[in-house]
C-alpha atoms as a PDB file:
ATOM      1  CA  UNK A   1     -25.433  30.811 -12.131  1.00  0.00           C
ATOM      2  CA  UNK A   2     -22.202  31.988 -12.968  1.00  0.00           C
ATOM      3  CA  UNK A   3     -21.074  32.542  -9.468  1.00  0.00           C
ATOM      4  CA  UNK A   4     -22.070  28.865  -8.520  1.00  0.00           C
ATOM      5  CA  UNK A   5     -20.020  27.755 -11.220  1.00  0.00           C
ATOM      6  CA  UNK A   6     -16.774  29.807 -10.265  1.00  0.00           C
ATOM      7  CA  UNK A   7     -16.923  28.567  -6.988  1.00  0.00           C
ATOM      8  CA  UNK A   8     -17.180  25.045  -7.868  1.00  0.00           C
ATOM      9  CA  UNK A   9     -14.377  25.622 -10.046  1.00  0.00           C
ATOM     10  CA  UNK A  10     -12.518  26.930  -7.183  1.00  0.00           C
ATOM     11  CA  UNK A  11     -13.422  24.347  -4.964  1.00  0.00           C
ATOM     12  CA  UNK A  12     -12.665  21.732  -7.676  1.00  0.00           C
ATOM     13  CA  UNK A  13      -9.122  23.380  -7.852  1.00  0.00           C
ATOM     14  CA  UNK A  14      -8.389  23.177  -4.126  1.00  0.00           C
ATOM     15  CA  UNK A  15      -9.222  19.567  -4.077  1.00  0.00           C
ATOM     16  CA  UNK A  16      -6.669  18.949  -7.017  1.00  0.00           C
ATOM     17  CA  UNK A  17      -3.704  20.866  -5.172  1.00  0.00           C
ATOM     18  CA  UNK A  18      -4.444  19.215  -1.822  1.00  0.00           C
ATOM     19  CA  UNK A  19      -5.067  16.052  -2.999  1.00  0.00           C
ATOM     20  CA  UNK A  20      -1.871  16.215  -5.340  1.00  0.00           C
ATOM     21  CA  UNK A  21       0.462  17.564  -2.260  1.00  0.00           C
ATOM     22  CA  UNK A  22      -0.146  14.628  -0.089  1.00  0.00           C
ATOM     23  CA  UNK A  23       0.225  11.913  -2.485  1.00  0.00           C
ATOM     24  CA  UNK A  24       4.257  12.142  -2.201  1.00  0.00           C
ATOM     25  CA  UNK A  25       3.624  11.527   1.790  1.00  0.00           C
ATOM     26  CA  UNK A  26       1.323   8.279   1.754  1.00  0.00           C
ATOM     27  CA  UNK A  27       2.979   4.774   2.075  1.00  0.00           C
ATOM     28  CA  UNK A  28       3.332   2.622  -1.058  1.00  0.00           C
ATOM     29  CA  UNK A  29       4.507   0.105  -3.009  1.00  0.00           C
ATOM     30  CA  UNK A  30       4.491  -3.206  -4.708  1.00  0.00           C
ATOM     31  CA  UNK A  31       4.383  -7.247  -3.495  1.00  0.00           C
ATOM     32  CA  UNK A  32       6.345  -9.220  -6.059  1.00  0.00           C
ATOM     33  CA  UNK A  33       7.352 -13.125  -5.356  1.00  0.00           C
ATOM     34  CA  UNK A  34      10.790 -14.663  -5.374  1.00  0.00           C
ATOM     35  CA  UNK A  35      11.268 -14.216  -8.853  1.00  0.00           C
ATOM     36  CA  UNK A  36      10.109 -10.644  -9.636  1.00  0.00           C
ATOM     37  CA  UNK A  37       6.538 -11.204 -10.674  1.00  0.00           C
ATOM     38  CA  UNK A  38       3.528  -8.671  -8.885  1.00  0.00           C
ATOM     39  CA  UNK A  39       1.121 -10.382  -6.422  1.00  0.00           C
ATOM     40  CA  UNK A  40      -2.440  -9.023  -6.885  1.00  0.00           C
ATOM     41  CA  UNK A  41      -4.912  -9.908  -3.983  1.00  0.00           C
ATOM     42  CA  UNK A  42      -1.908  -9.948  -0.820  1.00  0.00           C
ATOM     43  CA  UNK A  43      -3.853  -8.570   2.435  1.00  0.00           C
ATOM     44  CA  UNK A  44      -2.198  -6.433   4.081  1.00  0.00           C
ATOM     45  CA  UNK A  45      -2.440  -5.186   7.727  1.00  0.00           C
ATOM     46  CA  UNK A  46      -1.326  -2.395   8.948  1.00  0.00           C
ATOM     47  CA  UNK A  47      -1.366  -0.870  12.765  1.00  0.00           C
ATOM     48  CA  UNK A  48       0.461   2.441  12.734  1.00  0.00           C
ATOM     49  CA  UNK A  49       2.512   2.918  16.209  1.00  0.00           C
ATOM     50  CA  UNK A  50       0.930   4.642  18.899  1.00  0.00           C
ATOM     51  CA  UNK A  51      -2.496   3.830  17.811  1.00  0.00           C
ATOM     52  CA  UNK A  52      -4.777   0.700  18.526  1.00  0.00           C
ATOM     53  CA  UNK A  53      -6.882   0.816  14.654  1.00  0.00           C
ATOM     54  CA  UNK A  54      -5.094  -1.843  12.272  1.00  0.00           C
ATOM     55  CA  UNK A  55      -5.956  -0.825   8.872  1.00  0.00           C
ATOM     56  CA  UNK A  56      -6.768  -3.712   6.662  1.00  0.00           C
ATOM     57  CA  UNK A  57      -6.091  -3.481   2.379  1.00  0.00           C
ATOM     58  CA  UNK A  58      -5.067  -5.510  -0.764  1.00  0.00           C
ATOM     59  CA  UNK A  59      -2.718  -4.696  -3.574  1.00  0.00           C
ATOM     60  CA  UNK A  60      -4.567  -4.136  -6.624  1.00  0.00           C
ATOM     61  CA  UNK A  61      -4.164  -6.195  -9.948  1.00  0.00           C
ATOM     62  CA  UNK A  62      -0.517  -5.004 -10.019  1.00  0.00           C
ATOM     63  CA  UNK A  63       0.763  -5.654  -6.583  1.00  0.00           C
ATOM     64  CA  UNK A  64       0.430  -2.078  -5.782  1.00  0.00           C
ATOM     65  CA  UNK A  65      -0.905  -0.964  -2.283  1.00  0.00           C
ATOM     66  CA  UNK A  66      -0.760   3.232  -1.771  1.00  0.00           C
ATOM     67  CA  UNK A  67      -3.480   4.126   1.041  1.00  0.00           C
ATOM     68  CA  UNK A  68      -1.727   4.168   4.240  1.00  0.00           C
ATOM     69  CA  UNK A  69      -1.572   7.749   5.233  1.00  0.00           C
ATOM     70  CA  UNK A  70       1.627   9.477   6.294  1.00  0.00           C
ATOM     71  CA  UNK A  71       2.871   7.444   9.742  1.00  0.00           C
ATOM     72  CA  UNK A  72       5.273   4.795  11.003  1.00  0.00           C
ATOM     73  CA  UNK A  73       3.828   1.047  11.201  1.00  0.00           C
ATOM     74  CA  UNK A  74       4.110  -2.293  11.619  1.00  0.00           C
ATOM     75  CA  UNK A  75       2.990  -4.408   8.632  1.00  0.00           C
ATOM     76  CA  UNK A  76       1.444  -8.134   7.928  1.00  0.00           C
ATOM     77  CA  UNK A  77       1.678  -9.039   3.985  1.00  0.00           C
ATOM     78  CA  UNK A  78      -0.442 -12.111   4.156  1.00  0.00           C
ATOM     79  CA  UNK A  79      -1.121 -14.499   0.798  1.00  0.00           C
ATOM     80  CA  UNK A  80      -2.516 -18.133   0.267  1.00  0.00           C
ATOM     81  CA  UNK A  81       0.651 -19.946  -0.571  1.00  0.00           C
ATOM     82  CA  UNK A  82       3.162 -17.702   0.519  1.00  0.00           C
ATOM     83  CA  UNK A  83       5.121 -17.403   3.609  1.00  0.00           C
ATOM     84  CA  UNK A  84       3.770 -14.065   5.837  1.00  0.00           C
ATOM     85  CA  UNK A  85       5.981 -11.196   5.775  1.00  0.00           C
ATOM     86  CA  UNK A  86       6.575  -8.891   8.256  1.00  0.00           C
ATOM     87  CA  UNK A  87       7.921  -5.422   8.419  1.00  0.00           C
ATOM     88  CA  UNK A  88       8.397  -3.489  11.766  1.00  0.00           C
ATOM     89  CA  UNK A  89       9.067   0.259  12.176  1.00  0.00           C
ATOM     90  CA  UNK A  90       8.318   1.245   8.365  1.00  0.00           C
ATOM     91  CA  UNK A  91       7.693   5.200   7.978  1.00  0.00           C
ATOM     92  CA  UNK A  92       6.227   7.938   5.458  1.00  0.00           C
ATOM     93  CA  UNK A  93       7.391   9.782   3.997  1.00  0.00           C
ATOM     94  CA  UNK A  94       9.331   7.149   2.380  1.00  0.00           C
ATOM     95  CA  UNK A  95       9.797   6.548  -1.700  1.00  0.00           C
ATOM     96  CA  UNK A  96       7.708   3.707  -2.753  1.00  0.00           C
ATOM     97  CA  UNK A  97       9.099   0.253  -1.977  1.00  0.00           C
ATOM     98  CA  UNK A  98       8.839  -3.707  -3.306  1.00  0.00           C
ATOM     99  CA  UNK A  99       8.298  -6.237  -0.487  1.00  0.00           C
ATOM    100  CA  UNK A 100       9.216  -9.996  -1.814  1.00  0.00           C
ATOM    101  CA  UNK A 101       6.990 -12.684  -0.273  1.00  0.00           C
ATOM    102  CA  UNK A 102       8.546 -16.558  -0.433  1.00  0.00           C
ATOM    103  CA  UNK A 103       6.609 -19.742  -1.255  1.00  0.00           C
ATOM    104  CA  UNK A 104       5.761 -21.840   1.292  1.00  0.00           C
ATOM    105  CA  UNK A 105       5.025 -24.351  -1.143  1.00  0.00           C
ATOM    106  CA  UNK A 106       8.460 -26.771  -1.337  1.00  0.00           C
ATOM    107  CA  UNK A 107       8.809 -27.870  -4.660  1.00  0.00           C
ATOM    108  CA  UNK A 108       8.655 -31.518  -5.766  1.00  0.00           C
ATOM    109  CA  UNK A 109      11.562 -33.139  -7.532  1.00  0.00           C
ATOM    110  CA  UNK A 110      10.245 -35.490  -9.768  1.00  0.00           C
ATOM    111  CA  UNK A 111      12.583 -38.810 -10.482  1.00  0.00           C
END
């Protein structure tokens, strides 16, 4: 029983300090509008050069997006209201980033 245990440990341990060493690597960061605020819910599409699979996510309740593996890509930021972004020829390892999306809503000047 005991030796199960010490190699699950083990195991357990190995999984922490590879998990932990590749986090620095993965792309990331956070979708904010025009004036600063985090957009929760943007889709974002990702096709990493040289390969056909586009990898399709959404920033969490924070704006935050963090599973694109180490790479360079092409991205889509894509959001009801707001204008698509695009960013060509983005690459990991790179510190995390903020993308700003626009309205596309005009506003209305009431007279």
């Amino acid at each position: 029983m005991r030796v199960v245990a010490s190699i699950f440990t083990v195991l357990l341990l190995l999984t922490s300090a590879v998990a932990q060493t590749e986090a620095p690597n993965l792309l990331c960061g956070t979708v904010r509008d025009e004036h600063g605020g985090s957009l929760p819910g943007v889709r974002l599409k990702a096709k990493q050069n040289g390969r056909s699979k586009i990898y399709e996510i959404s920033t969490d309740s924070e704006g935050k997006f963090r599973k694109l593996s180490p790479g360079t890509y092409r991205l889509i930021f894509v959001l009801g209201s707001f204008k698509t972004r695009r960013l060509n020829k983005i690459s990991s390892p790179l510190p995390c980033f903020d993308v700003e999306m626009k309205s596309a809503v005009r506003p209305h000047n009431i007279t």
